[in-house]
Protein backbone atom coordinates (compact mmCIF):
# COMPACT_ATOMS: atom_id res chain seq x y z
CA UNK A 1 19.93 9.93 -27.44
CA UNK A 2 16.42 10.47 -26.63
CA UNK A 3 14.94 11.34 -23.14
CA UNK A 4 11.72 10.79 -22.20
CA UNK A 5 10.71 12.17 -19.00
CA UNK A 6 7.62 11.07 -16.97
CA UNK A 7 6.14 12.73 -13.83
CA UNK A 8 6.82 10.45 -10.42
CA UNK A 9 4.70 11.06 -7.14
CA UNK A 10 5.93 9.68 -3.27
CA UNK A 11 3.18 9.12 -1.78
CA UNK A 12 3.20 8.26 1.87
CA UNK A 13 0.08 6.46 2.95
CA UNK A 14 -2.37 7.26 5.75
CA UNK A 15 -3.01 3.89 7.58
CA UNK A 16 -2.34 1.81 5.29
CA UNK A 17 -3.65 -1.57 4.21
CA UNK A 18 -7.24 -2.36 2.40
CA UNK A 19 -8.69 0.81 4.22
CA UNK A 20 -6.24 3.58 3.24
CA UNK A 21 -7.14 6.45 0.70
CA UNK A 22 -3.82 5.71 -1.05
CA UNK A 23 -5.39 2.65 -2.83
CA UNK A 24 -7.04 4.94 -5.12
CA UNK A 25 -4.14 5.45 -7.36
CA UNK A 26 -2.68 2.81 -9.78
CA UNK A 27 1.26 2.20 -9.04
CA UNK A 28 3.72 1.00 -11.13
CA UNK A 29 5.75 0.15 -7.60
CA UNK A 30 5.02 0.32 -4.17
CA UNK A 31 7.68 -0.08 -1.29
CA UNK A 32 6.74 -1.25 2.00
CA UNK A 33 8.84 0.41 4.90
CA UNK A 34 8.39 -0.13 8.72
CA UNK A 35 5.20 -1.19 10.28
CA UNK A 36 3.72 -0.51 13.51
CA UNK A 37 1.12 -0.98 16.18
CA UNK A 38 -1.03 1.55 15.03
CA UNK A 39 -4.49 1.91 13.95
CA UNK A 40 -5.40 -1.90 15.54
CA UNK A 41 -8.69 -1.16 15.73
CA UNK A 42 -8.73 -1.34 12.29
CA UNK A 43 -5.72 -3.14 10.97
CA UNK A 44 -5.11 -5.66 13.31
CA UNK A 45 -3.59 -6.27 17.11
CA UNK A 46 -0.09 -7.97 16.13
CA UNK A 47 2.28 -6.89 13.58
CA UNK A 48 1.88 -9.89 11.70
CA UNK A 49 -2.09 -8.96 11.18
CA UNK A 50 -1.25 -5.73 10.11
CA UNK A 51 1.34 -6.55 7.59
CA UNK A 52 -1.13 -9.08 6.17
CA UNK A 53 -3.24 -6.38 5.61
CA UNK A 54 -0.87 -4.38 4.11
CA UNK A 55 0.62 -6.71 1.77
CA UNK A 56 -2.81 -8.55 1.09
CA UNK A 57 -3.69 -5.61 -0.65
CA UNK A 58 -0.98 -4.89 -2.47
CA UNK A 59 -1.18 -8.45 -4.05
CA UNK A 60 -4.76 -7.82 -5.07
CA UNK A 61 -4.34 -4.49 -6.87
CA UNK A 62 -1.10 -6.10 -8.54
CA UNK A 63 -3.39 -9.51 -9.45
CA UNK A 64 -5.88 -7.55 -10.74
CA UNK A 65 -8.22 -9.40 -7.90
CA UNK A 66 -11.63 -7.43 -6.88
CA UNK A 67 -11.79 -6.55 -2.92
């Protein structure tokens, strides 16, 4: 039996969404854990709005879609 082995990287993201330094890299998965009211100013004022943002982005980079 062969093994192959393959470096992995966790990588927690800053703020997250279309705006975080994270979106840099190229996954081959991405988790989404808990979401909160932070960084409105630039993510959004509900939840909802920031989870958009957050999963709008991950959609894109997975579609292959430009910004």
């Amino acid at each position: 039996m062969n093994i192959i082995c393959k470096p992995v990287g966790i990588i927690e993201v800053g703020m997250g969404g279309r705006l975080d330094s994270t979106n840099v890299l190229q996954p081959i998965a991405t988790a989404v854990t808990n979401i909160d009211l932070e960084h409105t100013q630039y993510l959004g004022n509900t939840l909802e709005e920031i989870a958009f943002d957050s999963v709008r982005e991950m959609l894109r980079r997975f579609l292959g879609r430009p910004g």
